[in-house]
C-alpha atoms as a PDB file:
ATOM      1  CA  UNK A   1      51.489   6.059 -10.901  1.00  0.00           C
ATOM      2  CA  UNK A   2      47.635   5.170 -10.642  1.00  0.00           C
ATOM      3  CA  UNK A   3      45.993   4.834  -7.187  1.00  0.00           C
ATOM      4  CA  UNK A   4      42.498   3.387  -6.930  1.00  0.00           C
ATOM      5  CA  UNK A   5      40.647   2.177  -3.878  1.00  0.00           C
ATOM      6  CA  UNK A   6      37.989   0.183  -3.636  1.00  0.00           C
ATOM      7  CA  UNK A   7      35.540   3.483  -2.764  1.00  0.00           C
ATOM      8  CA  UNK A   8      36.918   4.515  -6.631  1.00  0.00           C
ATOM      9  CA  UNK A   9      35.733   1.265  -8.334  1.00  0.00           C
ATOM     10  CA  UNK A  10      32.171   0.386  -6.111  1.00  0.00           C
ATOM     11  CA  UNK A  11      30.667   3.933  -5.449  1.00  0.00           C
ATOM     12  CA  UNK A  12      27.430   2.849  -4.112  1.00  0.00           C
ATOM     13  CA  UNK A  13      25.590   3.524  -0.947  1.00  0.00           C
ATOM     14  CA  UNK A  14      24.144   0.155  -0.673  1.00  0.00           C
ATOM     15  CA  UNK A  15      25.049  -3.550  -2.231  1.00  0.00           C
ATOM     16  CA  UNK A  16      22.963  -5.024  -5.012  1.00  0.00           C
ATOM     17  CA  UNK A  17      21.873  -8.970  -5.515  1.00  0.00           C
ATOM     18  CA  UNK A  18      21.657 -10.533  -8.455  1.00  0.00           C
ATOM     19  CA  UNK A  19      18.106 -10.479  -9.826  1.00  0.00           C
ATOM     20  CA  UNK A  20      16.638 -11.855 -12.871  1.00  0.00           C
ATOM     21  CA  UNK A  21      13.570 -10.180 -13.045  1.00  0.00           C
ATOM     22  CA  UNK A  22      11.015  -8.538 -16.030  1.00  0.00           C
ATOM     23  CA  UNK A  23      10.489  -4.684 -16.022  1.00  0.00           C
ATOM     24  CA  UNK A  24       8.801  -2.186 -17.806  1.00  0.00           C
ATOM     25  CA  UNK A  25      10.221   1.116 -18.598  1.00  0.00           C
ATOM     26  CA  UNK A  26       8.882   4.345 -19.262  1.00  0.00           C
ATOM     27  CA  UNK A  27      11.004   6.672 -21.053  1.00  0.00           C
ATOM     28  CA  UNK A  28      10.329   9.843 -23.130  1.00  0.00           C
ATOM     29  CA  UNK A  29       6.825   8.801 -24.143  1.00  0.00           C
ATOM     30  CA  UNK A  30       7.862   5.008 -25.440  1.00  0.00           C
ATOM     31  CA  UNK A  31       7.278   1.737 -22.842  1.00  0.00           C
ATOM     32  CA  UNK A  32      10.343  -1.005 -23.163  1.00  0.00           C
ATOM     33  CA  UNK A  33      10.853  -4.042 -22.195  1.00  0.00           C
ATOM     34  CA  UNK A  34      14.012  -5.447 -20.154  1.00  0.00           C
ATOM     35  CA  UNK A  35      15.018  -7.362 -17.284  1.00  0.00           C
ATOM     36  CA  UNK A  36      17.286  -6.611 -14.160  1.00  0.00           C
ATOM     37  CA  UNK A  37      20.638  -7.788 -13.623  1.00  0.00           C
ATOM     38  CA  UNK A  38      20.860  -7.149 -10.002  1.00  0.00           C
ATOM     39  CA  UNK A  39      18.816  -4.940  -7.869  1.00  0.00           C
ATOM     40  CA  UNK A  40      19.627  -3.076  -4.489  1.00  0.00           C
ATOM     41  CA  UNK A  41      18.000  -0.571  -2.118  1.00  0.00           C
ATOM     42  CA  UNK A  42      19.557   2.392  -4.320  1.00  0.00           C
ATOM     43  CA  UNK A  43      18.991   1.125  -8.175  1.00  0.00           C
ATOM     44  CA  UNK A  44      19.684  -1.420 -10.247  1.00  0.00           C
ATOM     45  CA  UNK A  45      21.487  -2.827 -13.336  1.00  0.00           C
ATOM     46  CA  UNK A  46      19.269  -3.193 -16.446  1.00  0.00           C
ATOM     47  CA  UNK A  47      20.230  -5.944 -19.254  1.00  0.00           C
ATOM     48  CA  UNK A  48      21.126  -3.857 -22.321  1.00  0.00           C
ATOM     49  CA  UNK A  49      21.418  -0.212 -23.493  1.00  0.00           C
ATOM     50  CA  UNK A  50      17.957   1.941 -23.865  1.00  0.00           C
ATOM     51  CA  UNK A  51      17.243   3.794 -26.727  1.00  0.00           C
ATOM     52  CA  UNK A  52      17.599   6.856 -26.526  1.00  0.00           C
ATOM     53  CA  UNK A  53      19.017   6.964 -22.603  1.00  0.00           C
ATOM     54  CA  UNK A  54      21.544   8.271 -21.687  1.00  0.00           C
ATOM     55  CA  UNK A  55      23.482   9.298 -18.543  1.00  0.00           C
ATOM     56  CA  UNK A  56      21.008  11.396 -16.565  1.00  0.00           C
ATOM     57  CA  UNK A  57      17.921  10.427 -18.215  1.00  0.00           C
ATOM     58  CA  UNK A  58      15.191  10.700 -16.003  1.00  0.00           C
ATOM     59  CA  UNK A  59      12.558   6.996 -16.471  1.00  0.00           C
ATOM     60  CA  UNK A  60      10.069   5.109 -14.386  1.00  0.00           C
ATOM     61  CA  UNK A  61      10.332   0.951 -13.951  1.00  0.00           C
ATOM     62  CA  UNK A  62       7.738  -1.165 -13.256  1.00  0.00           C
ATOM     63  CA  UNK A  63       9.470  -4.332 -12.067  1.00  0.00           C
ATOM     64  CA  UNK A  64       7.607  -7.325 -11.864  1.00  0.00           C
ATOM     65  CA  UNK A  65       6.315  -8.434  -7.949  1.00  0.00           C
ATOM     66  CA  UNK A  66       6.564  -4.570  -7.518  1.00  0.00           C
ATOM     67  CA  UNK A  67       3.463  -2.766  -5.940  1.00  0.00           C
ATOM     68  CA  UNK A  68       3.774   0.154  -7.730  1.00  0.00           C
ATOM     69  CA  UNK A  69       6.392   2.069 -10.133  1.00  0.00           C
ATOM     70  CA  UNK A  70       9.885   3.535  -8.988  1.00  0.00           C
ATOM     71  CA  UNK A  71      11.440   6.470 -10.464  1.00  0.00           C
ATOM     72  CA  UNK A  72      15.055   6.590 -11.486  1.00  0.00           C
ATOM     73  CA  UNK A  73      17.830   8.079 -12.688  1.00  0.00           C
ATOM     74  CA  UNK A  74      20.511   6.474 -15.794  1.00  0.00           C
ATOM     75  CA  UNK A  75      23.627   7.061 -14.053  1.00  0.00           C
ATOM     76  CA  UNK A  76      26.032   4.518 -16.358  1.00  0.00           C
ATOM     77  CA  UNK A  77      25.925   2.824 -18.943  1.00  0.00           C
ATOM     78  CA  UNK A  78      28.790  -0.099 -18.818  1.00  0.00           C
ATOM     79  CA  UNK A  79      29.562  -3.613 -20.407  1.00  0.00           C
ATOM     80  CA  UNK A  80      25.799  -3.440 -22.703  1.00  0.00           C
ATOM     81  CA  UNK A  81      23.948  -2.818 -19.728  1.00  0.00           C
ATOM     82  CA  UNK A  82      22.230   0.303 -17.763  1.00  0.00           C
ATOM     83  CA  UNK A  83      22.969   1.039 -14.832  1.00  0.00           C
ATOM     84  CA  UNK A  84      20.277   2.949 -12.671  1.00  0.00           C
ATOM     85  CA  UNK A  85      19.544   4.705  -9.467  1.00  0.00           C
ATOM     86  CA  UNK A  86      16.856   5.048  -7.184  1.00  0.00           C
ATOM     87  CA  UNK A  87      14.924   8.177  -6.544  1.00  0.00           C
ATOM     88  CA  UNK A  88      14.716   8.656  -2.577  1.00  0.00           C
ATOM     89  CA  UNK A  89      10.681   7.695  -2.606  1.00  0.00           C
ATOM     90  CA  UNK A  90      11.798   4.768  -4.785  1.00  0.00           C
ATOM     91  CA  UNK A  91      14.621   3.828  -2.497  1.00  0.00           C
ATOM     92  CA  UNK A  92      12.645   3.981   0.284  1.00  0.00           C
ATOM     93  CA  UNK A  93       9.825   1.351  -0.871  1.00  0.00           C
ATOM     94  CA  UNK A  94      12.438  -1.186  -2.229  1.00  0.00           C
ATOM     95  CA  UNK A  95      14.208  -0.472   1.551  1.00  0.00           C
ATOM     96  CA  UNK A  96      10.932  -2.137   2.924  1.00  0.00           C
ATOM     97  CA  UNK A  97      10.222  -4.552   0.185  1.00  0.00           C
ATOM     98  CA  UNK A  98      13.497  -6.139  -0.997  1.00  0.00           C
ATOM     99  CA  UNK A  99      14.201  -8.774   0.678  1.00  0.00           C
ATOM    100  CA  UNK A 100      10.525 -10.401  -0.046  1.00  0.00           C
ATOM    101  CA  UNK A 101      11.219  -9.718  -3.444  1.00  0.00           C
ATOM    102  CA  UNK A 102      14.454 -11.723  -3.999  1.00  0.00           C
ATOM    103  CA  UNK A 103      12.511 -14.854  -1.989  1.00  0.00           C
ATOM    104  CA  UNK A 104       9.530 -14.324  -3.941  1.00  0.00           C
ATOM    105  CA  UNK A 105       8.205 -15.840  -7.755  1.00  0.00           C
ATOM    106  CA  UNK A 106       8.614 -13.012 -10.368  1.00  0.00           C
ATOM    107  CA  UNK A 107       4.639 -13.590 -10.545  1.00  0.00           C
ATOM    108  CA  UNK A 108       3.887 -12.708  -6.981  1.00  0.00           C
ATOM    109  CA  UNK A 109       2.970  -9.040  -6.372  1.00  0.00           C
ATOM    110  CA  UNK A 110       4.019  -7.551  -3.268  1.00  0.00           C
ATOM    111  CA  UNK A 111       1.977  -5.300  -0.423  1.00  0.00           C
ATOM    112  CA  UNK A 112       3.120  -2.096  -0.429  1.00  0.00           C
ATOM    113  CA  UNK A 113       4.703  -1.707   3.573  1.00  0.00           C
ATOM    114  CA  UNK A 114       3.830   2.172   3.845  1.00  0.00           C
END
């Protein structure tokens, strides 16, 4: 007999909205180029697999209409995509900025609140 719960399946500490937006990543030395598939207070999902990331790979984004880069953790990789959380400094700024950022233009950078 298998027993899941919802807290099994959805693990995170706060809901993500789907967002459609460019980012830059830094990882091991090399800059890519994605875009987000939702975004939340606590990470995000990223379209496609990184080279060369895998679970616990430490990277930096720098998401369009963000003031300044947030620092992350790979912690899944599901369905093609990545799947990434939030360092606490990180979580903190999108805390204050995210709900301008899913009303604003991708073009539109964003005052940092602190």
């Amino acid at each position: 007999l298998l027993r899941t719960s919802t807290d099994d399946l959805d693990r995170r500490s706060a809901p993500r909205q789907p967002l459609d937006r460019a980012v830059t990543i830094r990882l091991d030395g090399h800059q890519l180029s994605t875009r987000t598939i939702n975004l939340g207070t606590g990470g995000a999902e990223l379209a496609g697999v990184l080279p060369g990331g895998t679970v616990e790979t430490r990277l930096e984004l720098t998401l369009s209409g963000c003031p300044s880069p947030l620092a992350a953790t790979i912690c899944g990789l599901s369905n093609g995509n990545t799947h990434v959380a939030f360092s606490a400094e990180a979580a903190a700024l999108m805390r204050d900025i995210l709900p301008a950022l899913l009303n604003a233009p991708e073009n539109e950078e964003l005052e940092d609140a602190a």
